[in-house]
PDB file of N, CA and C in Angstrom:
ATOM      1  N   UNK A   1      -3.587 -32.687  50.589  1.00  0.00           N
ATOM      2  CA  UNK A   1      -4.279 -33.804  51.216  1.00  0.00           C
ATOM      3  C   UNK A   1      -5.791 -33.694  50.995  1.00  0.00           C
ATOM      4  N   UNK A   2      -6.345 -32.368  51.077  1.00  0.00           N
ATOM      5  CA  UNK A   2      -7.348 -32.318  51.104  1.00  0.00           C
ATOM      6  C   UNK A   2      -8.352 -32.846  49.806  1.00  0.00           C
ATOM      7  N   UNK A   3      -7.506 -32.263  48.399  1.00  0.00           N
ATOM      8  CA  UNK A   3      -7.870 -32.231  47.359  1.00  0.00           C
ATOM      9  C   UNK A   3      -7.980 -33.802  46.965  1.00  0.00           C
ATOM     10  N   UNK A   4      -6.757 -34.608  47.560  1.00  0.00           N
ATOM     11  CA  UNK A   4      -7.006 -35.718  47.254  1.00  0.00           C
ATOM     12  C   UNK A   4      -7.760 -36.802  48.015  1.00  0.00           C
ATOM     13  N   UNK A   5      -8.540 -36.260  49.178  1.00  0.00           N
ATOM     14  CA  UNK A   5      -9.690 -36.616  50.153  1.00  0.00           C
ATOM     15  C   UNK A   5     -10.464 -36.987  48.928  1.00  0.00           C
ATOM     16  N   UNK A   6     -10.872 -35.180  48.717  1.00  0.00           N
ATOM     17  CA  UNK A   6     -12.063 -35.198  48.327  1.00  0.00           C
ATOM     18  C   UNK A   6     -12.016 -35.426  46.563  1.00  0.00           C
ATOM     19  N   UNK A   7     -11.544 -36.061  45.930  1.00  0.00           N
ATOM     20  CA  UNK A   7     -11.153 -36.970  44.633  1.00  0.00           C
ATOM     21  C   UNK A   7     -11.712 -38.239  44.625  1.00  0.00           C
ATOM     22  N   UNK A   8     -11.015 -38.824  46.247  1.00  0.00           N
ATOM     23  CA  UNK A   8     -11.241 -40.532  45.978  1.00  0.00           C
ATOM     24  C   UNK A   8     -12.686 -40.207  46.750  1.00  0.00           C
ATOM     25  N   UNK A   9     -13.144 -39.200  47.447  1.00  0.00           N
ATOM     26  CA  UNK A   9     -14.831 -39.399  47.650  1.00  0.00           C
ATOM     27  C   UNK A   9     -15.660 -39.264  46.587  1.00  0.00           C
ATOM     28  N   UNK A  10     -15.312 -38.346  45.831  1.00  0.00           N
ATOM     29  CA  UNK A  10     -16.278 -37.856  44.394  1.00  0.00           C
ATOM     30  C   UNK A  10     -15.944 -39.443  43.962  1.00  0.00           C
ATOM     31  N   UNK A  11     -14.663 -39.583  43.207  1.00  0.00           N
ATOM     32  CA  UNK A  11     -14.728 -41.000  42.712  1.00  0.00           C
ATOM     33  C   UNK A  11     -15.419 -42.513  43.179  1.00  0.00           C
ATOM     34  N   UNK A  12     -15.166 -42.300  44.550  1.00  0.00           N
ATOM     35  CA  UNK A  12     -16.173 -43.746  45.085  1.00  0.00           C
ATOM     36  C   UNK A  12     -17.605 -43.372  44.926  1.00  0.00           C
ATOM     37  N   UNK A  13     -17.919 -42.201  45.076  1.00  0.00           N
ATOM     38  CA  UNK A  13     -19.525 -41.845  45.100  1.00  0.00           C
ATOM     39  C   UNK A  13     -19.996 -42.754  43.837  1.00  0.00           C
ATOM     40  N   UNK A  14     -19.137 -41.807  42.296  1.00  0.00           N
ATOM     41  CA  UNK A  14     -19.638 -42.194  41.450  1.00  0.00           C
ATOM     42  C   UNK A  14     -19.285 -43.439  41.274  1.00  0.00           C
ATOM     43  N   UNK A  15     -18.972 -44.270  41.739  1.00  0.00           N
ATOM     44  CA  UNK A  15     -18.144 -45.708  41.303  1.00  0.00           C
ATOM     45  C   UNK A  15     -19.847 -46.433  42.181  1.00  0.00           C
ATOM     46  N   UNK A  16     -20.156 -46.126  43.336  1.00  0.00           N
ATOM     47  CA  UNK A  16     -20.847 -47.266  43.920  1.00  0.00           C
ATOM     48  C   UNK A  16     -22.012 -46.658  42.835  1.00  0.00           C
ATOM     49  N   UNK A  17     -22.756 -45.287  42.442  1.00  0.00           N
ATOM     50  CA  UNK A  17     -24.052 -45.095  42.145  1.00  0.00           C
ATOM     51  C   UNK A  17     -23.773 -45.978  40.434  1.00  0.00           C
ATOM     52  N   UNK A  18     -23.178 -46.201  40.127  1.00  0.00           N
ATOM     53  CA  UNK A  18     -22.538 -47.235  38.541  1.00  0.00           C
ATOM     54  C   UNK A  18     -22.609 -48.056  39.180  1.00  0.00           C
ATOM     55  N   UNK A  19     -21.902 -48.577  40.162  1.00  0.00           N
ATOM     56  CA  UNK A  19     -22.497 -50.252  40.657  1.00  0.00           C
ATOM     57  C   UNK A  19     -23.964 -50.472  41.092  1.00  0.00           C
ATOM     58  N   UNK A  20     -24.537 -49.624  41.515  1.00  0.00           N
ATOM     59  CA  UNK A  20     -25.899 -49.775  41.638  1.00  0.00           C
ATOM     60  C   UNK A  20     -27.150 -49.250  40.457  1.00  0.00           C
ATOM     61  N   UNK A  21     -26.336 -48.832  39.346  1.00  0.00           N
ATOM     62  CA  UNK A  21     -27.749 -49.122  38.226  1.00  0.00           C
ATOM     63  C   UNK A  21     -27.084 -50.267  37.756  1.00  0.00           C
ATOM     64  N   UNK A  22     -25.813 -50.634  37.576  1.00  0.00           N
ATOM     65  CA  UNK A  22     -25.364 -51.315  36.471  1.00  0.00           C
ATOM     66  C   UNK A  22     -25.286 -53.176  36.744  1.00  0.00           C
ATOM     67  N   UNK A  23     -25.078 -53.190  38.536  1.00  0.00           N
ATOM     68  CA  UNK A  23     -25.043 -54.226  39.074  1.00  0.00           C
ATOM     69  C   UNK A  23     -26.231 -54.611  39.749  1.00  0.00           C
ATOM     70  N   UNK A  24     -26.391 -53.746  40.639  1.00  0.00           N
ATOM     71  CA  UNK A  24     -27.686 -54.186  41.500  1.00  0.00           C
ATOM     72  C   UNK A  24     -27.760 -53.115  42.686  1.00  0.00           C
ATOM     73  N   UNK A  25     -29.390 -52.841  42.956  1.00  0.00           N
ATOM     74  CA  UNK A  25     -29.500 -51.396  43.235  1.00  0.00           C
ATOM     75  C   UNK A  25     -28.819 -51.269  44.938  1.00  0.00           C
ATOM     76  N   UNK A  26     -28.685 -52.730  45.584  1.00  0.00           N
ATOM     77  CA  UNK A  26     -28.150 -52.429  47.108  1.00  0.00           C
ATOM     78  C   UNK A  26     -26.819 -51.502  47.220  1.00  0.00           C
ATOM     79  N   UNK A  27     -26.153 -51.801  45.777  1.00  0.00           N
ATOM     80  CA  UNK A  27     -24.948 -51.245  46.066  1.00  0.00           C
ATOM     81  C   UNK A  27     -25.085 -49.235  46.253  1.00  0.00           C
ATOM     82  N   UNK A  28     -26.819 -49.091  46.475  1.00  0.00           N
ATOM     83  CA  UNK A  28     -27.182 -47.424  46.861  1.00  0.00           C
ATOM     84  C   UNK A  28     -26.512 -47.515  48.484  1.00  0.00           C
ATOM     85  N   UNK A  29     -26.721 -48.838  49.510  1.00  0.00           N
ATOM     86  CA  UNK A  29     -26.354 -48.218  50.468  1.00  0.00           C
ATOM     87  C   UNK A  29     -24.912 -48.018  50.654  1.00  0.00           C
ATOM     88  N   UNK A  30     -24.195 -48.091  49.778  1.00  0.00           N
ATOM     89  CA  UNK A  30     -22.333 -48.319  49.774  1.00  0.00           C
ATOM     90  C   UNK A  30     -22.172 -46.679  49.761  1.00  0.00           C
ATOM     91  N   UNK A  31     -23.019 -46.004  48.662  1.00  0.00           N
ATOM     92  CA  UNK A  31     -23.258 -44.293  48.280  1.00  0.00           C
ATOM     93  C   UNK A  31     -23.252 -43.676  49.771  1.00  0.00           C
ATOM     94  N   UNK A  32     -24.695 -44.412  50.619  1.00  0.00           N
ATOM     95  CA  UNK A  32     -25.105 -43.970  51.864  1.00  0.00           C
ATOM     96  C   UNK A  32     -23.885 -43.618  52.726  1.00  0.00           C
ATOM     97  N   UNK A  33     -23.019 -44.929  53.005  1.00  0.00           N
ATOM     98  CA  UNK A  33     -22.072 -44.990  53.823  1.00  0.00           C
ATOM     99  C   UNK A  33     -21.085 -44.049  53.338  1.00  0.00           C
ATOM    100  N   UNK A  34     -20.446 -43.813  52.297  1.00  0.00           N
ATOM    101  CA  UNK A  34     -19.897 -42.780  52.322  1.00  0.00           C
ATOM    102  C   UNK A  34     -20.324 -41.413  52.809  1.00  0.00           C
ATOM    103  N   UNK A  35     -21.189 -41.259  52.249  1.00  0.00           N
ATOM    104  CA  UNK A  35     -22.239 -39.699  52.808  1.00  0.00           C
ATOM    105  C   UNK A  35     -22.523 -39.404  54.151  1.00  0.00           C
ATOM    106  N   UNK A  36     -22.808 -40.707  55.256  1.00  0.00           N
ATOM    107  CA  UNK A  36     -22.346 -40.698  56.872  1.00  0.00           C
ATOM    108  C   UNK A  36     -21.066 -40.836  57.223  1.00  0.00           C
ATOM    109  N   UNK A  37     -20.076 -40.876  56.237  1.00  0.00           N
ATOM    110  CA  UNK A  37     -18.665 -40.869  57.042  1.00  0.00           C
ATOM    111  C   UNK A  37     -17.979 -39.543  56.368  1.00  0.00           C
ATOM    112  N   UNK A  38     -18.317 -38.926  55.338  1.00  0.00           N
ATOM    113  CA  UNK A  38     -18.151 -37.359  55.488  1.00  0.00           C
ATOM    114  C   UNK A  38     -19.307 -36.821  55.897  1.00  0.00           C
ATOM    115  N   UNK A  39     -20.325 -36.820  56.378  1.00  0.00           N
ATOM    116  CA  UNK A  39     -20.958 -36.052  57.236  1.00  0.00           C
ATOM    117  C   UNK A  39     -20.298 -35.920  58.621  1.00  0.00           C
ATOM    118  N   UNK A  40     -20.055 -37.308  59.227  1.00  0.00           N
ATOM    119  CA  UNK A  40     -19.341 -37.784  60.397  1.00  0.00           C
ATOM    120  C   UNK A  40     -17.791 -36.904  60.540  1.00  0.00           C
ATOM    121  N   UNK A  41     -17.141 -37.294  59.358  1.00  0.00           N
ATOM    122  CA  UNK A  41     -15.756 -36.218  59.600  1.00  0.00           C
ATOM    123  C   UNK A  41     -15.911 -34.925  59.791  1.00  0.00           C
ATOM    124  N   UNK A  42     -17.056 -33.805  59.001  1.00  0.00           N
ATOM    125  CA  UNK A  42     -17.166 -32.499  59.484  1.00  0.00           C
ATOM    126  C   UNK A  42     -17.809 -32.483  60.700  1.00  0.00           C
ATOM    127  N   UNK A  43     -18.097 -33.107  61.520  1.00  0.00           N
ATOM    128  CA  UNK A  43     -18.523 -32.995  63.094  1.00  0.00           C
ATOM    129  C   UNK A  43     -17.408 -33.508  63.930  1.00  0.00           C
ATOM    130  N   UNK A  44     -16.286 -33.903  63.686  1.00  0.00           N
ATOM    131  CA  UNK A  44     -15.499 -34.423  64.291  1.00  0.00           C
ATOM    132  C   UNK A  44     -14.343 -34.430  64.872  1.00  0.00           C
ATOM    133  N   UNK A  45     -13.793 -34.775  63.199  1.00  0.00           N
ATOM    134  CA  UNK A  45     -12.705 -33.483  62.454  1.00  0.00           C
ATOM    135  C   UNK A  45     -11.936 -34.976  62.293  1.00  0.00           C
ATOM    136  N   UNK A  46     -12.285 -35.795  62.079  1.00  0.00           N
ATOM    137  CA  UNK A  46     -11.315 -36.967  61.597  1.00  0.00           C
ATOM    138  C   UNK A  46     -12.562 -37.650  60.928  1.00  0.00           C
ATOM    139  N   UNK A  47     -10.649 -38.494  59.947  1.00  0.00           N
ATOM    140  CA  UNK A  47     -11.405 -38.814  58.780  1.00  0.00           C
ATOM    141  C   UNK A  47     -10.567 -40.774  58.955  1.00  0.00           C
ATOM    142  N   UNK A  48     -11.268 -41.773  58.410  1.00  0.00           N
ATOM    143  CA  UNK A  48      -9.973 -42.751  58.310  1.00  0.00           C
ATOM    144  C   UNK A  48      -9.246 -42.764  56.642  1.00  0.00           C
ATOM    145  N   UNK A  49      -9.917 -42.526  56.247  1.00  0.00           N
ATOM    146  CA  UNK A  49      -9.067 -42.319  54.352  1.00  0.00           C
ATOM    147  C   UNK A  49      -7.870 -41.264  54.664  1.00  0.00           C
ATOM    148  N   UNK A  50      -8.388 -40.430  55.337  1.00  0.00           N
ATOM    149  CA  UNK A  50      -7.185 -39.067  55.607  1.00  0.00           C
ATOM    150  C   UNK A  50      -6.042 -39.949  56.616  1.00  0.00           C
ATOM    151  N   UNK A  51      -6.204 -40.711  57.322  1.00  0.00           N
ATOM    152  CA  UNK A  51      -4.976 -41.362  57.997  1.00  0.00           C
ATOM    153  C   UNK A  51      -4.328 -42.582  56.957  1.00  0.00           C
ATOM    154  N   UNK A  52      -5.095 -42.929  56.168  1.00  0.00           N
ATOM    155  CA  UNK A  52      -4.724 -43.777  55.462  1.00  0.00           C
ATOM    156  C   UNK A  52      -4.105 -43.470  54.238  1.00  0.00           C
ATOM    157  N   UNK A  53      -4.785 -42.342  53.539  1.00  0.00           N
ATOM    158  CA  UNK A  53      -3.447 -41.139  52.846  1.00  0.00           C
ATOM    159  C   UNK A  53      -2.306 -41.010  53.557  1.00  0.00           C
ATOM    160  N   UNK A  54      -2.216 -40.579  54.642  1.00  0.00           N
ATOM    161  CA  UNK A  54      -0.919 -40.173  55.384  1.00  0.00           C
ATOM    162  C   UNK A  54       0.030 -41.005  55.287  1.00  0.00           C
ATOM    163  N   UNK A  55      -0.613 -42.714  55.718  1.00  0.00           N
ATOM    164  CA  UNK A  55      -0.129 -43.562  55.637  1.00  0.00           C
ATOM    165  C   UNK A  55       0.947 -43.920  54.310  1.00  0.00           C
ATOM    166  N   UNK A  56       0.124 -43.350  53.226  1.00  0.00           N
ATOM    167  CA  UNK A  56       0.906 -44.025  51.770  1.00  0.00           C
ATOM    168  C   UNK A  56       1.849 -42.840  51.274  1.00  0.00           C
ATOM    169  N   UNK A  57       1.437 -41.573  52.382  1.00  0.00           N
ATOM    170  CA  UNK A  57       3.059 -40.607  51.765  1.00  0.00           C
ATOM    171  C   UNK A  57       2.219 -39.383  51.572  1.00  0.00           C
ATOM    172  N   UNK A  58       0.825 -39.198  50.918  1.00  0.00           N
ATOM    173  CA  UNK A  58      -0.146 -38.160  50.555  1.00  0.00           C
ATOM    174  C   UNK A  58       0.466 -36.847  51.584  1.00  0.00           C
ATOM    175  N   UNK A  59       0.632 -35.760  50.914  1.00  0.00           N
ATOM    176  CA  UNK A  59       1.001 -34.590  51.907  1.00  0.00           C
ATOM    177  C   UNK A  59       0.017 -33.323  51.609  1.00  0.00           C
TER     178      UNK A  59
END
Protein backbone atom coordinates (compact mmCIF):
# COMPACT_ATOMS: atom_id res chain seq x y z
CA UNK A 1 0.00 0.00 0.00
CA UNK A 2 2.53 2.08 0.95
CA UNK A 3 4.72 1.86 -2.12
CA UNK A 4 1.82 2.54 -4.13
CA UNK A 5 0.90 5.82 -1.92
CA UNK A 6 3.93 7.01 -2.51
CA UNK A 7 4.09 6.30 -6.65
CA UNK A 8 0.82 8.12 -7.38
CA UNK A 9 2.43 11.13 -5.06
CA UNK A 10 5.86 11.19 -6.88
CA UNK A 11 3.70 10.85 -10.09
CA UNK A 12 1.13 13.71 -9.41
CA UNK A 13 4.02 15.89 -8.11
CA UNK A 14 5.66 15.50 -11.37
CA UNK A 15 2.48 15.64 -13.47
CA UNK A 16 1.22 19.15 -11.86
CA UNK A 17 5.16 20.78 -11.93
CA UNK A 18 4.73 19.71 -16.24
CA UNK A 19 1.42 21.32 -16.05
CA UNK A 20 2.80 24.31 -14.68
CA UNK A 21 5.84 25.08 -17.06
CA UNK A 22 4.04 23.59 -19.90
CA UNK A 23 0.44 24.99 -19.27
CA UNK A 24 0.43 27.74 -16.97
CA UNK A 25 2.42 28.48 -13.87
CA UNK A 26 -0.91 28.39 -11.26
CA UNK A 27 -0.95 24.86 -11.79
CA UNK A 28 2.47 25.37 -8.91
CA UNK A 29 -0.31 25.60 -6.36
CA UNK A 30 -1.84 21.94 -7.34
CA UNK A 31 2.29 20.80 -6.40
CA UNK A 32 1.55 22.93 -3.04
CA UNK A 33 -1.56 21.01 -2.18
CA UNK A 34 -0.15 17.88 -2.47
CA UNK A 35 2.93 18.74 -0.23
CA UNK A 36 0.18 19.97 2.68
CA UNK A 37 -1.68 16.80 2.42
CA UNK A 38 1.46 14.58 2.92
CA UNK A 39 2.80 16.83 5.33
CA UNK A 40 -0.81 16.68 6.94
CA UNK A 41 -0.86 12.69 6.79
CA UNK A 42 2.57 12.35 8.78
CA UNK A 43 0.99 14.39 11.68
CA UNK A 44 -2.03 12.52 11.68
CA UNK A 45 -1.66 9.32 10.38
CA UNK A 46 -4.42 9.40 7.70
CA UNK A 47 -4.31 9.77 4.35
CA UNK A 48 -7.62 10.08 1.76
CA UNK A 49 -5.70 8.41 -1.44
CA UNK A 50 -4.79 5.58 1.18
CA UNK A 51 -8.68 5.00 1.80
CA UNK A 52 -9.29 5.35 -1.64
CA UNK A 53 -6.60 2.65 -2.57
CA UNK A 54 -8.31 0.43 -0.13
CA UNK A 55 -11.29 1.21 -1.77
CA UNK A 56 -10.14 -0.19 -5.37
CA UNK A 57 -8.59 -3.55 -3.76
CA UNK A 58 -4.73 -1.95 -3.21
CA UNK A 59 -3.30 -4.24 -0.28
Amino acid sequence: MERVLRGVAGAMILISLLLAYRVHPAWIWFTVFIGLNLLQSAFTNWCLMMNTLKKFGVK
